[in-house]
PDB file of N, CA and C in Angstrom:
ATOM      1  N   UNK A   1      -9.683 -19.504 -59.504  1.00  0.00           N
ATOM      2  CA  UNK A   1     -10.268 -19.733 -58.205  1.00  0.00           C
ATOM      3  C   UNK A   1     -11.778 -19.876 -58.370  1.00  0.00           C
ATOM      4  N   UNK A   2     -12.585 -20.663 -57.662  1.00  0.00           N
ATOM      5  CA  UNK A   2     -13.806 -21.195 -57.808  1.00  0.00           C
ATOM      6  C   UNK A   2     -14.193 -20.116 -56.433  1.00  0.00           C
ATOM      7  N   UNK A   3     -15.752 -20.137 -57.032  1.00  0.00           N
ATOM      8  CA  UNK A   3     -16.498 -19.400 -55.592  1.00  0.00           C
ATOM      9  C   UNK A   3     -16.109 -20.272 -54.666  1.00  0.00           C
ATOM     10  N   UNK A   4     -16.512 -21.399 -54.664  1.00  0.00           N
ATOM     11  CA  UNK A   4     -16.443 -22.099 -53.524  1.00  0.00           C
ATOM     12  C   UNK A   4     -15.374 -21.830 -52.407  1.00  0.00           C
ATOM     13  N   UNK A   5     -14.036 -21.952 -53.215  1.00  0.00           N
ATOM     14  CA  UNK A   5     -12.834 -21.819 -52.759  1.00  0.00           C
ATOM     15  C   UNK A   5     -12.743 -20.168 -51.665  1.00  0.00           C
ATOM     16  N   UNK A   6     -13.487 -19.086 -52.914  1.00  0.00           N
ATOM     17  CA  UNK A   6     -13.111 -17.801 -52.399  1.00  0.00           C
ATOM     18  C   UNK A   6     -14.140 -17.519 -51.082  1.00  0.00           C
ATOM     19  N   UNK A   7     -15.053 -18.435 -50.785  1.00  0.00           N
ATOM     20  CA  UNK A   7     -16.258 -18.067 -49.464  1.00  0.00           C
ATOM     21  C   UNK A   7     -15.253 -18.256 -48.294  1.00  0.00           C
ATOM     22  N   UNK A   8     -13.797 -19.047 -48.731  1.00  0.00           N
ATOM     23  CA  UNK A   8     -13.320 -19.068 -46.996  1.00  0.00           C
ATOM     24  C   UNK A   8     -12.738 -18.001 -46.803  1.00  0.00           C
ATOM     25  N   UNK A   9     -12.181 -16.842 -47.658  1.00  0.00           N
ATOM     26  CA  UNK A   9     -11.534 -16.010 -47.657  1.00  0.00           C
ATOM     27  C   UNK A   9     -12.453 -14.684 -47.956  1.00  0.00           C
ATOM     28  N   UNK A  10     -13.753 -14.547 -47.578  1.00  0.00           N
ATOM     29  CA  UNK A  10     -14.521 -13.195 -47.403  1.00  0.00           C
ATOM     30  C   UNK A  10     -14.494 -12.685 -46.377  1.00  0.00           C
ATOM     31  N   UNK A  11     -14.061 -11.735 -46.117  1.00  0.00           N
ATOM     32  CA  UNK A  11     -13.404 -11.000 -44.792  1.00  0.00           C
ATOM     33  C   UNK A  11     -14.874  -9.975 -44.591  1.00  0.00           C
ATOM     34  N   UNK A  12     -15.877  -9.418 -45.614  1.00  0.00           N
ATOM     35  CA  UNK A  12     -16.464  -8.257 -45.227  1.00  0.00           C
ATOM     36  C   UNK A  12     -17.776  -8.658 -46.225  1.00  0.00           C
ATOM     37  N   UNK A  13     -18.651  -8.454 -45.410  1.00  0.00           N
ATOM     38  CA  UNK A  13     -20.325  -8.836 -46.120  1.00  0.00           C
ATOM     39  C   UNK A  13     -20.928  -7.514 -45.808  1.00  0.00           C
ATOM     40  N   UNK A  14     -21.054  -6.924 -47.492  1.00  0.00           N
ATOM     41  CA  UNK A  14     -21.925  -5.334 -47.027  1.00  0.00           C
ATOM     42  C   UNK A  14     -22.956  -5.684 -48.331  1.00  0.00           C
ATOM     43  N   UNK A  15     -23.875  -4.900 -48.253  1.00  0.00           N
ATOM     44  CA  UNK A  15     -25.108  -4.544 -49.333  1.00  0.00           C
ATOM     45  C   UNK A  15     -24.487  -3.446 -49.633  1.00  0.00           C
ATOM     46  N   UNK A  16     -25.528  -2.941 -50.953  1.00  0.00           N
ATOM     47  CA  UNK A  16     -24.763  -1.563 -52.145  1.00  0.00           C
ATOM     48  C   UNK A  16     -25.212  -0.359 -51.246  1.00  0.00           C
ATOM     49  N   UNK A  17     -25.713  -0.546 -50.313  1.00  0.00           N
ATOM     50  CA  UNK A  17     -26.224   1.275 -49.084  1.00  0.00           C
ATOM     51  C   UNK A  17     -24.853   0.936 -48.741  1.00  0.00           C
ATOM     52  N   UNK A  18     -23.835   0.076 -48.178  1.00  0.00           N
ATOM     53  CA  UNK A  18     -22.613  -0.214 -47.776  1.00  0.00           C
ATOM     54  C   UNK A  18     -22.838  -0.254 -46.481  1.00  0.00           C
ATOM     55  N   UNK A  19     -23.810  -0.760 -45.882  1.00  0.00           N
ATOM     56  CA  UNK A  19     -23.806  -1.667 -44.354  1.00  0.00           C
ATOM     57  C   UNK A  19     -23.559  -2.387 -44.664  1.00  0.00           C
ATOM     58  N   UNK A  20     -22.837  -2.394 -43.176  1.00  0.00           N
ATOM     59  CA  UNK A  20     -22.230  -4.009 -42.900  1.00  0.00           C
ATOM     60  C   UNK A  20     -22.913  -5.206 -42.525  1.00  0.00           C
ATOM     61  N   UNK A  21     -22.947  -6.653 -43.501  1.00  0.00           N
ATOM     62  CA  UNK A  21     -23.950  -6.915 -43.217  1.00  0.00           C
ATOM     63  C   UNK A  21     -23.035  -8.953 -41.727  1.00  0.00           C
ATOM     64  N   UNK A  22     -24.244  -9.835 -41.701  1.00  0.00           N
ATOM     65  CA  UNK A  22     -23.243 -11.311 -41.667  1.00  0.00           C
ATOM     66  C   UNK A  22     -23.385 -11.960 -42.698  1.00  0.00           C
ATOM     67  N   UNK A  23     -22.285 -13.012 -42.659  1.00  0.00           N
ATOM     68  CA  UNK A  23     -22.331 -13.896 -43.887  1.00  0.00           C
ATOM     69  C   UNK A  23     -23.610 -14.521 -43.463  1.00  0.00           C
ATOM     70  N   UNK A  24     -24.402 -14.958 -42.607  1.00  0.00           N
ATOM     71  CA  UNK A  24     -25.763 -15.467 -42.952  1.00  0.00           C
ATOM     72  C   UNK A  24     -26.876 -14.800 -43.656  1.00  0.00           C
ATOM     73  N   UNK A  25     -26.120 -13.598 -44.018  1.00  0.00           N
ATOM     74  CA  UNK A  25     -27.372 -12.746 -44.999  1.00  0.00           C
ATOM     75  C   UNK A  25     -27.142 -12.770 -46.210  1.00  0.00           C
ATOM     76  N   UNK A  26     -26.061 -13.054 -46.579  1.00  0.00           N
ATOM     77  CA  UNK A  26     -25.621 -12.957 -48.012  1.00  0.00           C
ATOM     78  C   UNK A  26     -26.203 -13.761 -48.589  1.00  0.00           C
ATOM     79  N   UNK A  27     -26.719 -13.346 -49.717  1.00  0.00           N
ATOM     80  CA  UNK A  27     -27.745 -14.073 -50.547  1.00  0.00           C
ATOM     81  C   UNK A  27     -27.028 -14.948 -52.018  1.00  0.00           C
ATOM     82  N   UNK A  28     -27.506 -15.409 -52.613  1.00  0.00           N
ATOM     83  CA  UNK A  28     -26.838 -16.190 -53.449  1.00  0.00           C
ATOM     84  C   UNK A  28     -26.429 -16.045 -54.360  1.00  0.00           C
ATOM     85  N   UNK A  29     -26.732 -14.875 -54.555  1.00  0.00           N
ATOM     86  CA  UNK A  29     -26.333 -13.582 -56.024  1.00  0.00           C
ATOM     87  C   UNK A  29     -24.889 -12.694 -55.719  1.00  0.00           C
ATOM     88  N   UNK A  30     -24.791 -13.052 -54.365  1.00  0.00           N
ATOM     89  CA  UNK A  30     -23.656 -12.067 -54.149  1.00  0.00           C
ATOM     90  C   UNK A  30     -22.683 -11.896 -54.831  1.00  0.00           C
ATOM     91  N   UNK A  31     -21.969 -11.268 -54.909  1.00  0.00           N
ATOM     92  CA  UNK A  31     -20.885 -10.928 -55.867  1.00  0.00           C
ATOM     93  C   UNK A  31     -19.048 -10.909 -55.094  1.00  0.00           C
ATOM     94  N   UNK A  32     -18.497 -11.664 -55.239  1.00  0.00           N
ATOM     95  CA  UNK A  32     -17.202 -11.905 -54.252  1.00  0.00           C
ATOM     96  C   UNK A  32     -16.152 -10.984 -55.327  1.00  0.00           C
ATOM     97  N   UNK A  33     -15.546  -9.712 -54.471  1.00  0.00           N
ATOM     98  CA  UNK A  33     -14.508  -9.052 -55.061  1.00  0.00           C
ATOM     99  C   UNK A  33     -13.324  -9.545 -54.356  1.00  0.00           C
ATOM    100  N   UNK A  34     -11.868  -9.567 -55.239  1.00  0.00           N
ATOM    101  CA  UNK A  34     -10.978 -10.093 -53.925  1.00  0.00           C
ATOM    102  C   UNK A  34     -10.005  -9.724 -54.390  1.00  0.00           C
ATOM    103  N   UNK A  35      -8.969  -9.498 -53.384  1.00  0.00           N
ATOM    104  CA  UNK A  35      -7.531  -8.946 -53.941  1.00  0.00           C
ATOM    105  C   UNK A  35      -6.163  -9.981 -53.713  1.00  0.00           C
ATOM    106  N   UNK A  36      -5.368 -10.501 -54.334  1.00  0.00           N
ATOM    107  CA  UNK A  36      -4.762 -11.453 -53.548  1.00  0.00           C
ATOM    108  C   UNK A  36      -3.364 -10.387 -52.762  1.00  0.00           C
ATOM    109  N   UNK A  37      -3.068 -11.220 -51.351  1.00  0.00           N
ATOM    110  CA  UNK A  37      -2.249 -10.234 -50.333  1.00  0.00           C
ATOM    111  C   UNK A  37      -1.380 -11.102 -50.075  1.00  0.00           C
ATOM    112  N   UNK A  38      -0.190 -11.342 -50.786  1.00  0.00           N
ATOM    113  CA  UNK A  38       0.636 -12.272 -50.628  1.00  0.00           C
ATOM    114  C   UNK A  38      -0.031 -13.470 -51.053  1.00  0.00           C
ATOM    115  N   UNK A  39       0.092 -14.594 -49.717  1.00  0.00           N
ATOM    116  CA  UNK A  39      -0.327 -16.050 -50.447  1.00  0.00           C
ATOM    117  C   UNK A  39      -1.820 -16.197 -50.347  1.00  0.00           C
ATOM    118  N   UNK A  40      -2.600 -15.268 -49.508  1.00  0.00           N
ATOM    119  CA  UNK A  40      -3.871 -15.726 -49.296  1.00  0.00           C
ATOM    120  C   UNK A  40      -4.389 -14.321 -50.350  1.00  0.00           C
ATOM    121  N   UNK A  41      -5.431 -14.689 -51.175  1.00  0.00           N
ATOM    122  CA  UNK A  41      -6.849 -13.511 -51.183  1.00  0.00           C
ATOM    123  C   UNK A  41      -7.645 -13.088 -50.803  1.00  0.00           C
ATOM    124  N   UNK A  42      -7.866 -12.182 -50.359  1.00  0.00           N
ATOM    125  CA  UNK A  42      -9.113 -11.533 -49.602  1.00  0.00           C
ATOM    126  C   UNK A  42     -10.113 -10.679 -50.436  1.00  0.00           C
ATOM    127  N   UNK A  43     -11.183 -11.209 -49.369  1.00  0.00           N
ATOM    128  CA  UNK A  43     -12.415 -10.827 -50.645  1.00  0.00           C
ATOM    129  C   UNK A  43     -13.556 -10.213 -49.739  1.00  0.00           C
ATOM    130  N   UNK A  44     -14.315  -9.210 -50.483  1.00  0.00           N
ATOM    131  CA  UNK A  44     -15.636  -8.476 -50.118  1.00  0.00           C
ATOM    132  C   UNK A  44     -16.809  -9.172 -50.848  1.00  0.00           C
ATOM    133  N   UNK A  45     -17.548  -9.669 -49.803  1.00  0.00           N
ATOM    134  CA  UNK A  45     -19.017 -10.214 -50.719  1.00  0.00           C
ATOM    135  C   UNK A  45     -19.542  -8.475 -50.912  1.00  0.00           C
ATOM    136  N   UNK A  46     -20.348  -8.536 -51.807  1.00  0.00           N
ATOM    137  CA  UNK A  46     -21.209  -7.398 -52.247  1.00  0.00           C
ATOM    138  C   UNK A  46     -22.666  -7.749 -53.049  1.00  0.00           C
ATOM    139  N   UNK A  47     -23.997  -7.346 -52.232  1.00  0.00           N
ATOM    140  CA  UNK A  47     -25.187  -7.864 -52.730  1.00  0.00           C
ATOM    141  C   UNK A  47     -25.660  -6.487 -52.519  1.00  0.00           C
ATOM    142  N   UNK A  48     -26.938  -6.933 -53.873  1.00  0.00           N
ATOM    143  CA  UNK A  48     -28.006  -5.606 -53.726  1.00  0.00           C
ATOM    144  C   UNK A  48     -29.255  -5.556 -52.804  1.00  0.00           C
ATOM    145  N   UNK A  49     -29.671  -5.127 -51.614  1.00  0.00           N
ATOM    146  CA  UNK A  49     -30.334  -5.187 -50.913  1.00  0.00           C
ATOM    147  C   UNK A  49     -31.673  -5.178 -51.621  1.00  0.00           C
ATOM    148  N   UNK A  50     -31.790  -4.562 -52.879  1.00  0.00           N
ATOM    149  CA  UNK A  50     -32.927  -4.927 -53.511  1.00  0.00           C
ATOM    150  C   UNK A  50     -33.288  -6.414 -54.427  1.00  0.00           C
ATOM    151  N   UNK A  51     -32.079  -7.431 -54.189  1.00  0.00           N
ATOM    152  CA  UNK A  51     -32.137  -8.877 -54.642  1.00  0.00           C
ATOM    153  C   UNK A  51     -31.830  -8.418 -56.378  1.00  0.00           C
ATOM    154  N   UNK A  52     -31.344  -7.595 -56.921  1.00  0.00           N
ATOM    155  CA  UNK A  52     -30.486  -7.472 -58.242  1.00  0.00           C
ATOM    156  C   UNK A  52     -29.438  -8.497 -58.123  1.00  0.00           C
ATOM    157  N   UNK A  53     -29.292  -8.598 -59.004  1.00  0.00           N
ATOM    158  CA  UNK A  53     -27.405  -8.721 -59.235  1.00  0.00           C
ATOM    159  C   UNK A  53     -26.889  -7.700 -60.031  1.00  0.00           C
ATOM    160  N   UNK A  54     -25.413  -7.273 -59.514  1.00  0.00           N
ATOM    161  CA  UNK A  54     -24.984  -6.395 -59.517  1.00  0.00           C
ATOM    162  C   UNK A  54     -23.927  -6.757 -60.201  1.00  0.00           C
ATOM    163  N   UNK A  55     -23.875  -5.510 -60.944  1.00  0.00           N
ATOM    164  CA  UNK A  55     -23.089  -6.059 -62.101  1.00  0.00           C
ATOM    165  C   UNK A  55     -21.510  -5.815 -61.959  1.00  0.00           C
ATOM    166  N   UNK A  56     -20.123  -6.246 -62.601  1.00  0.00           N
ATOM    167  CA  UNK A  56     -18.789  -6.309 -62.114  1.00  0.00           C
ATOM    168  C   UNK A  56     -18.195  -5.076 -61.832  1.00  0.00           C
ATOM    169  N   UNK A  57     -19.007  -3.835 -62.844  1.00  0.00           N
ATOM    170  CA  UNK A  57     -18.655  -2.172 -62.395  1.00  0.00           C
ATOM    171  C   UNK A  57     -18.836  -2.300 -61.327  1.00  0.00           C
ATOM    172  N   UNK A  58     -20.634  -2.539 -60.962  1.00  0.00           N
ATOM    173  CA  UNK A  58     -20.718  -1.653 -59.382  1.00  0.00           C
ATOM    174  C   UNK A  58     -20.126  -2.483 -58.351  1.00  0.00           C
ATOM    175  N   UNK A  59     -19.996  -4.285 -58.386  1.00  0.00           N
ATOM    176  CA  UNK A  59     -20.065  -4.723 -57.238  1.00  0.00           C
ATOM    177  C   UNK A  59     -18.121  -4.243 -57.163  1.00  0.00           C
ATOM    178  N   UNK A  60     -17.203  -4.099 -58.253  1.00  0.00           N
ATOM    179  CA  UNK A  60     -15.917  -3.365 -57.404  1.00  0.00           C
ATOM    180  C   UNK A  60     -15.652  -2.245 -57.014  1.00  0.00           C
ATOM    181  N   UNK A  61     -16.757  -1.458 -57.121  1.00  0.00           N
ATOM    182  CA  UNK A  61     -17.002  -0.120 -56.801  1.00  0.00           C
ATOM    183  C   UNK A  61     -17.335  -0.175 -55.327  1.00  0.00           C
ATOM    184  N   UNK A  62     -18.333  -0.446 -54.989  1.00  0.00           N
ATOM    185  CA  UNK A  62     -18.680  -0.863 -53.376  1.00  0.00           C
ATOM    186  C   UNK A  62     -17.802  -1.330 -52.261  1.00  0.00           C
ATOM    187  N   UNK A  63     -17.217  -2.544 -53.031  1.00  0.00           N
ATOM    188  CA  UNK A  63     -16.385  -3.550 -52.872  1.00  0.00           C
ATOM    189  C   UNK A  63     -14.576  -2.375 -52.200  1.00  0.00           C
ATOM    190  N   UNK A  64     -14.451  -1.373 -53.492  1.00  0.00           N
ATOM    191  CA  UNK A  64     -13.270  -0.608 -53.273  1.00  0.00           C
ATOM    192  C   UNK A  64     -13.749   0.137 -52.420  1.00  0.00           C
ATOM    193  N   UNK A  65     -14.767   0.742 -52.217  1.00  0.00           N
ATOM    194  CA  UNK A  65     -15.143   2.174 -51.007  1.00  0.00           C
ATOM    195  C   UNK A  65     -14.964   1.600 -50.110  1.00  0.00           C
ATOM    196  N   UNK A  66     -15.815   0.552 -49.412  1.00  0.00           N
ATOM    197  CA  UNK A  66     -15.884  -0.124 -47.982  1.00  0.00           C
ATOM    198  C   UNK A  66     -14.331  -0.519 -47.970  1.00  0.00           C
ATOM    199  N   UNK A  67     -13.325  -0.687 -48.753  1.00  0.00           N
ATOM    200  CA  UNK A  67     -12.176  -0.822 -48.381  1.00  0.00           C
ATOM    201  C   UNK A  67     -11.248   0.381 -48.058  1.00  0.00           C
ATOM    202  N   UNK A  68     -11.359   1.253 -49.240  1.00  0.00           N
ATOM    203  CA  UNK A  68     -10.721   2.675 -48.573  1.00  0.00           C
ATOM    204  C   UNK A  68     -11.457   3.595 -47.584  1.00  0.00           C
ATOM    205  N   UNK A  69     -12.445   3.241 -47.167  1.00  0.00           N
ATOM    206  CA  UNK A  69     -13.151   4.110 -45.588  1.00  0.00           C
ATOM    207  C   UNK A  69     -12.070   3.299 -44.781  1.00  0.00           C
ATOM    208  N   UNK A  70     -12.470   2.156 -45.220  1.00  0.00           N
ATOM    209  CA  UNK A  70     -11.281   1.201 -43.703  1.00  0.00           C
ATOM    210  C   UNK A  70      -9.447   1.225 -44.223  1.00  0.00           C
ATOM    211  N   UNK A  71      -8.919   2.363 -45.088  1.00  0.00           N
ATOM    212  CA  UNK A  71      -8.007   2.820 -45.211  1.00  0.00           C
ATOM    213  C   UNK A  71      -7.006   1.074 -45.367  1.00  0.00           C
ATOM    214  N   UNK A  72      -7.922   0.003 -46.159  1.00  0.00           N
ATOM    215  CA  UNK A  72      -7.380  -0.770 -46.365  1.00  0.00           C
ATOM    216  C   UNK A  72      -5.905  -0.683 -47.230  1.00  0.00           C
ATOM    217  N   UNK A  73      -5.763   0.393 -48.260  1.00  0.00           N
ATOM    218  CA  UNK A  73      -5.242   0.522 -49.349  1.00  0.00           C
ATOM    219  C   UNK A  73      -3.925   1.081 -49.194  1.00  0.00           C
ATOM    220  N   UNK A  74      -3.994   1.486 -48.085  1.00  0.00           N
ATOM    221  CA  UNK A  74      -2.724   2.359 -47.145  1.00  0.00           C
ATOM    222  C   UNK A  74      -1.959   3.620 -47.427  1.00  0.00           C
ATOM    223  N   UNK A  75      -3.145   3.867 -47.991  1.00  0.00           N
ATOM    224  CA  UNK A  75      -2.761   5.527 -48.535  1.00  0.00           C
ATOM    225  C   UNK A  75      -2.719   5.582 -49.737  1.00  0.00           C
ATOM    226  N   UNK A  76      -2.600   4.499 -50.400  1.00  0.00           N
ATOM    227  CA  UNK A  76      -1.950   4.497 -51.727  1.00  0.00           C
ATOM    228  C   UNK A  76      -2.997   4.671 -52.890  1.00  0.00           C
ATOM    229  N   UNK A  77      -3.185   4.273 -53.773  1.00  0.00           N
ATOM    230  CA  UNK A  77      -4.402   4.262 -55.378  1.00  0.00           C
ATOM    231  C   UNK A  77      -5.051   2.938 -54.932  1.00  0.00           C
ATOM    232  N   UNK A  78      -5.986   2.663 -54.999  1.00  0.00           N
ATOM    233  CA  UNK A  78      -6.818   0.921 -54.731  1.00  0.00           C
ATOM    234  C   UNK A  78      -6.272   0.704 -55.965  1.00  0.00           C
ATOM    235  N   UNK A  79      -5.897  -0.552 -55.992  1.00  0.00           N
ATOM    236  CA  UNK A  79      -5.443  -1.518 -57.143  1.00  0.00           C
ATOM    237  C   UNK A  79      -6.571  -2.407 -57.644  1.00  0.00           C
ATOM    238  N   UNK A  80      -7.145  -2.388 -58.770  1.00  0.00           N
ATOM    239  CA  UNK A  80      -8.326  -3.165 -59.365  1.00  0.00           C
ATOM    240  C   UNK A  80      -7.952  -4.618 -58.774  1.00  0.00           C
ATOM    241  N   UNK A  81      -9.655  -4.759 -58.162  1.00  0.00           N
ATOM    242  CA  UNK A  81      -9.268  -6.514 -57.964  1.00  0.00           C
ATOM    243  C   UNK A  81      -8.650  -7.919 -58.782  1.00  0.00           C
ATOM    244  N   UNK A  82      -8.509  -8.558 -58.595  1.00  0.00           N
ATOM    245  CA  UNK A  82      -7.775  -9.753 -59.045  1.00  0.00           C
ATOM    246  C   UNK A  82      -8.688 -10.708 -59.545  1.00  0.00           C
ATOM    247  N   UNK A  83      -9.832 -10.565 -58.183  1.00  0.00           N
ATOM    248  CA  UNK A  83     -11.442 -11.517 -58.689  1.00  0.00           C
ATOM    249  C   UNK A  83     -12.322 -10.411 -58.482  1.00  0.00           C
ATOM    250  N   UNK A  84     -13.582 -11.043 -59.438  1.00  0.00           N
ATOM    251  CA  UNK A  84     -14.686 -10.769 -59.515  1.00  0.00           C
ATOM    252  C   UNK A  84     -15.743 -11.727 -59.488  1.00  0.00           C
ATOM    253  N   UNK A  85     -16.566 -12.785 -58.769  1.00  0.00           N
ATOM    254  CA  UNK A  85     -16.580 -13.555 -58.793  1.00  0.00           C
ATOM    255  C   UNK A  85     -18.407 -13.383 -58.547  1.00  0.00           C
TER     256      UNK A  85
END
């Protein structure tokens, strides 16, 4: 999967403090984590509010918290993403 492809399928734009941010803030460094859910993938942009890039540890680290606060995971273990992008 190409970035390109994965920007239609970013469901959640946060910086590494883990506010929530819009996709008009996401900067160009961002980092797209994504899980595929059946036929579609879904993905967390993740940027460093200090304009880093962030490297594939932290941005699925972020990427997994902002998903299990929102009890995306359904109780279960988060399953390592699919992309890292």
């Amino acid at each position: 999967m190409t970035r390109e492809q994965a920007l239609d399928n970013v469901c959640l734009y946060v910086d590494d403090a883990l506010a929530e941010r819009s996709a008009d803030d996401m900067p160009d460094n961002a980092r797209l984590v994504g899980w595929q859910c059946g036929f579609e993938p879904m993905f967390v942009a993740v940027w460093s509010y200090l304009g880093v890039r962030l490297s594939d540890e932290d941005a699925e680290e972020i990427a997994t918290d902002i998903l299990k606060e929102r009890a995306w995971f359904a109780g279960e273990e988060p399953a390592p993403p699919d992309y890292i992008l």
